[in-house]
Structure formats: structure tokens, C-alpha cells
Protein backbone atom coordinates (compact mmCIF):
# COMPACT_ATOMS: atom_id res chain seq x y z
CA UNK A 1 2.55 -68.65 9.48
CA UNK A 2 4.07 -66.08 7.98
CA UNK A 3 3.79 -62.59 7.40
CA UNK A 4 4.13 -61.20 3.57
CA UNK A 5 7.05 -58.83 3.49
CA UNK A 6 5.84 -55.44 3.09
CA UNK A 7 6.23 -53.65 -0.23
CA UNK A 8 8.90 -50.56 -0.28
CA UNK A 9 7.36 -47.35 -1.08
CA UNK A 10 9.61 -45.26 -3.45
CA UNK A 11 11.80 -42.58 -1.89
CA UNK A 12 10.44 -39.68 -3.04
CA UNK A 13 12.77 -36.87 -3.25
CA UNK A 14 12.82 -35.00 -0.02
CA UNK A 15 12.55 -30.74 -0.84
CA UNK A 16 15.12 -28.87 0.94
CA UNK A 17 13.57 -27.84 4.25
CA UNK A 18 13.08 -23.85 4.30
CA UNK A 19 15.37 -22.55 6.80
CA UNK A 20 14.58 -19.18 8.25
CA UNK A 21 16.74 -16.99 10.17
CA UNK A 22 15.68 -16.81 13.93
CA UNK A 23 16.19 -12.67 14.74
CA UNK A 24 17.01 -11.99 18.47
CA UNK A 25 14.07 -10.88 20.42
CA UNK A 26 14.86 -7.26 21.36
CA UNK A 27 15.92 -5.79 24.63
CA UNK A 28 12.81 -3.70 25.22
CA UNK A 29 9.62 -3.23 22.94
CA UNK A 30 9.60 0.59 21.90
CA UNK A 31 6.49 2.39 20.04
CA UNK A 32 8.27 2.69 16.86
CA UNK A 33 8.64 -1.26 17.02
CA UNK A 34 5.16 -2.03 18.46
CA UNK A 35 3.39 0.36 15.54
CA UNK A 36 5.73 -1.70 12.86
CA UNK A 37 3.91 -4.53 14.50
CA UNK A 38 0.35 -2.95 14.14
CA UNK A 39 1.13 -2.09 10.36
CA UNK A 40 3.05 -5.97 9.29
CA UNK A 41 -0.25 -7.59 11.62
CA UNK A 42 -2.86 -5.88 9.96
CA UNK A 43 -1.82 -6.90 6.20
CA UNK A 44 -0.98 -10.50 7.30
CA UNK A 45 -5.01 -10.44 8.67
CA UNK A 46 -6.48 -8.61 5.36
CA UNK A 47 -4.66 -11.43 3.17
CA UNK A 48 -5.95 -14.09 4.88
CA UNK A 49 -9.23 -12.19 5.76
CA UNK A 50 -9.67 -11.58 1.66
CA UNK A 51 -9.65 -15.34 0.97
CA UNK A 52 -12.60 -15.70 2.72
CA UNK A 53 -14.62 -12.47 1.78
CA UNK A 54 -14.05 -10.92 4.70
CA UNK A 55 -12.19 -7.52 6.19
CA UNK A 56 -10.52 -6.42 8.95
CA UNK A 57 -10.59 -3.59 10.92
CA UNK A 58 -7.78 -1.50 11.97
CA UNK A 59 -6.62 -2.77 15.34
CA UNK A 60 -5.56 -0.76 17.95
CA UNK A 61 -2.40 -0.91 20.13
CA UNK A 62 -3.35 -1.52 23.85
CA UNK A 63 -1.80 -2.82 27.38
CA UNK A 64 1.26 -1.47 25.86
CA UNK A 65 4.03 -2.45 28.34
CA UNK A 66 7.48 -1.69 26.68
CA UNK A 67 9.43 -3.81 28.98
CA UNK A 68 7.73 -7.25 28.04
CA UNK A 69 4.30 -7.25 25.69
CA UNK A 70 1.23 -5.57 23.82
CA UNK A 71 -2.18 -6.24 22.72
CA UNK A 72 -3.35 -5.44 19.56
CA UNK A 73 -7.13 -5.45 18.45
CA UNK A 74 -8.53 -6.70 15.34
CA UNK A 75 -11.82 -7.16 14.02
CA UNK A 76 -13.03 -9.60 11.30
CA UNK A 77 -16.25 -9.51 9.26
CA UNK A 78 -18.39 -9.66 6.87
CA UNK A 79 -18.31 -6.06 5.12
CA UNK A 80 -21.12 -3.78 4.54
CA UNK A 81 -21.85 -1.69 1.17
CA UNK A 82 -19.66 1.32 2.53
CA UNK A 83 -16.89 -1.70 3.21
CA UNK A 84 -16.64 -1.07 6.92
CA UNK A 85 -17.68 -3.89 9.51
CA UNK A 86 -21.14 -3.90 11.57
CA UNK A 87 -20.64 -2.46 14.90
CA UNK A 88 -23.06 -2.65 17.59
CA UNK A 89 -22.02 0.08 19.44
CA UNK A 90 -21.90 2.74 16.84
CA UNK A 91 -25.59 1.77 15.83
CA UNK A 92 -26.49 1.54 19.35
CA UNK A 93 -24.76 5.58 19.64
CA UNK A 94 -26.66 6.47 16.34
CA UNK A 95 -29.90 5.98 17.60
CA UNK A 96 -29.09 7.31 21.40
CA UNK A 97 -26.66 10.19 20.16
CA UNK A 98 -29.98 12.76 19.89
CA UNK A 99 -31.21 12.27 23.75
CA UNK A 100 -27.83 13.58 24.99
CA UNK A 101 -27.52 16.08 22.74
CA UNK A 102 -24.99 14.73 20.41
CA UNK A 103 -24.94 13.95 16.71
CA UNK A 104 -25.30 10.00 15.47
CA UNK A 105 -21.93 11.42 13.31
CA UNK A 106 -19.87 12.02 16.47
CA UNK A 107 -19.24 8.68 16.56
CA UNK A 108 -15.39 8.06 16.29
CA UNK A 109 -15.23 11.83 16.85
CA UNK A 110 -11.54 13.35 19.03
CA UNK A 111 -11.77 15.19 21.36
CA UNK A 112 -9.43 16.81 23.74
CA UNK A 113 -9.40 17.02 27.39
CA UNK A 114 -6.73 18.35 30.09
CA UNK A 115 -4.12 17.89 27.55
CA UNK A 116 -5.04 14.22 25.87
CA UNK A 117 -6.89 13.25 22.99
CA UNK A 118 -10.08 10.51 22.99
CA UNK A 119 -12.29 9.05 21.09
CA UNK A 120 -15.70 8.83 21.17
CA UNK A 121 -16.74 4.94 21.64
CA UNK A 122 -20.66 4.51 22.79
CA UNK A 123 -23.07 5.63 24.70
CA UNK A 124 -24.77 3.23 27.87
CA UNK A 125 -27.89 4.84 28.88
CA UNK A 126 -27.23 2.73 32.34
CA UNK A 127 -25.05 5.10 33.30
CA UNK A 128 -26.68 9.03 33.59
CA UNK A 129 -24.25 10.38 35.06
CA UNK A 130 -21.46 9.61 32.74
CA UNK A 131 -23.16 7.89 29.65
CA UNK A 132 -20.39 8.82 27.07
CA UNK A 133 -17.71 6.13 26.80
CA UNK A 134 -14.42 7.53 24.86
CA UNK A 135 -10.74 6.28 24.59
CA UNK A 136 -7.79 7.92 25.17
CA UNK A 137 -6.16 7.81 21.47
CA UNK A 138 -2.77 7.53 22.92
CA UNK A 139 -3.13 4.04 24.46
CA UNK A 140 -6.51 2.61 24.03
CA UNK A 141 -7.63 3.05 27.60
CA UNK A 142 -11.37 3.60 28.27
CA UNK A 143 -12.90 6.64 30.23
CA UNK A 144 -16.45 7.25 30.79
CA UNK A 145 -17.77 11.24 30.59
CA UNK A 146 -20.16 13.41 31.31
CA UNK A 147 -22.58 13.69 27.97
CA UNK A 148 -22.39 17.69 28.43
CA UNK A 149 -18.83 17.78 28.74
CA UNK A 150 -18.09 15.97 25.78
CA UNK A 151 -20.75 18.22 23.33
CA UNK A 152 -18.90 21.10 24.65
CA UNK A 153 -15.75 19.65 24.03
CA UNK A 154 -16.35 18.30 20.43
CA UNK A 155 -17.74 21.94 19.44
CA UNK A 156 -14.54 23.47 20.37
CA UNK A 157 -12.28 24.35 17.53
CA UNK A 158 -9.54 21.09 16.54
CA UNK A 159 -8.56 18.22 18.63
């Protein structure tokens, strides 16, 4: 028995296929490069972010090794009437803020100590001793403090 021969589809006219330049990786990544990065990432995540209704949150530049990578932070949500996104942590520091004598608004506050400039992150009432968590601003790297030090340091004059 034999099989039917099959019926030819029609060639359909094959678009010219994009070709994209390849650029060289670089040598070494330096901060002028890795920020570029930060800045071309974050409006490649708001457009697709918008499509769906959502936002995105300014990421941060961390594990910065100049020699071979970086991590950069993002965060995607659904945004609130002010348009930032929910965080857990700053609500958790706006209701704790008062028992260790700080303000709910020093949230996201600078500060500086010996020298280098952080940023106030939470508060974990699991820790007395040092219940403040900041971040150095310069890398991303968390430090835990002393919730006296860090009133005294935020009511000093500038970062």
C-alpha cells in the first residue's frame, strides 16, 4: 500500500536574520562600567515591569569584584499609592524604630562612621546588643550597630 505523497507547503519568504555585533568582553570590570550596567539594567526591568503593572526598585551594586563579576539587586512589585514597593523591613523598623529611640523616618537614613557612609536597613529585636542593621553605601555590605550609636550618629550634622 501506498503512502499519499505529502502536499508542499509554500516557501514563505524567509526575513533577513538580525545580525548583531558581538562587542569584546572587557579586560577588567571598572565602577564606571558596572554603574552603566546598574543604569541600562534598571530601564530594561521598568519596561518590561510596566507591561505588567508592576515597578521596580532601584537595585543596588553588590559582590563587586572588578576582575571577573557583580551582583546587582532588583525588586519587582506591585506599587503602592506613594508608587514605591511594600517592604517588610521598613514596616517592621516603623513600628520598632520608637523602642530604640529612633524615628520610623530614619529608615533609609546615611549615616557616617570612621570615615564610610551606611544606610539604615532594619531593625531585629533578636539581637540587643546590636539591633540596627545598616549598609555600607559604597558596596552594599551589611553591618549590624549598636541602636545608641547610630541615634547619635544620625543627629550629627550631614553624612
Amino acid at each position: 500500500m501506498k503512502k499519499p505523497p505529502r502536499k508542499r507547503q509554500p516557501s514563505a519568504s524567509k526575513a533577513p536574520a538580525q545580525t548583531r555585533v558581538k562587542v569584546p568582553p572587557p579586560r577588567n570590570l571598572t565602577p564606571e562600567l558596572c554603574d552603566r550596567l546598574r543604569r541600562d539594567m534598571i530601564k530594561a526591568y521598568l519596561a518590561v515591569a510596566e507591561t505588567h503593572g508592576l515597578t521596580v526598585e532601584e537595585g543596588d551594586l553588590a559582590d563587586i569584584d572588578l576582575r571577573h563579576s557583580l551582583a546587582i539587586s532588583f525588586r519587582v512589585g506591585i506599587p503602592q499609592e506613594d508608587g514605591a514597593i511594600y517592604s517588610p523591613d521598613k514596616a517592621m523598623f516603623e513600628v520598632l524604630a520608637p523602642h530604640f529611640g529612633l524615628e520610623p523616618s530614619d529608615y533609609g537614613r546615611t549615616f557616617r562612621s570612621k570615615d564610610e557612609l551606611f544606610r539604615v536597613v532594619a531593625i531585629n529585636p533578636n539581637r540587643p546588643k546590636y539591633p540596627v542593621s545598616a549598609e555600607r553605601v559604597s558596596d552594599g555590605r551589611g553591618f549590624k550597630f549598636p541602636a545608641d550609636n547610630v541615634v547619635m550618629y544620625l543627629q550629627r550634622p550631614g553624612p
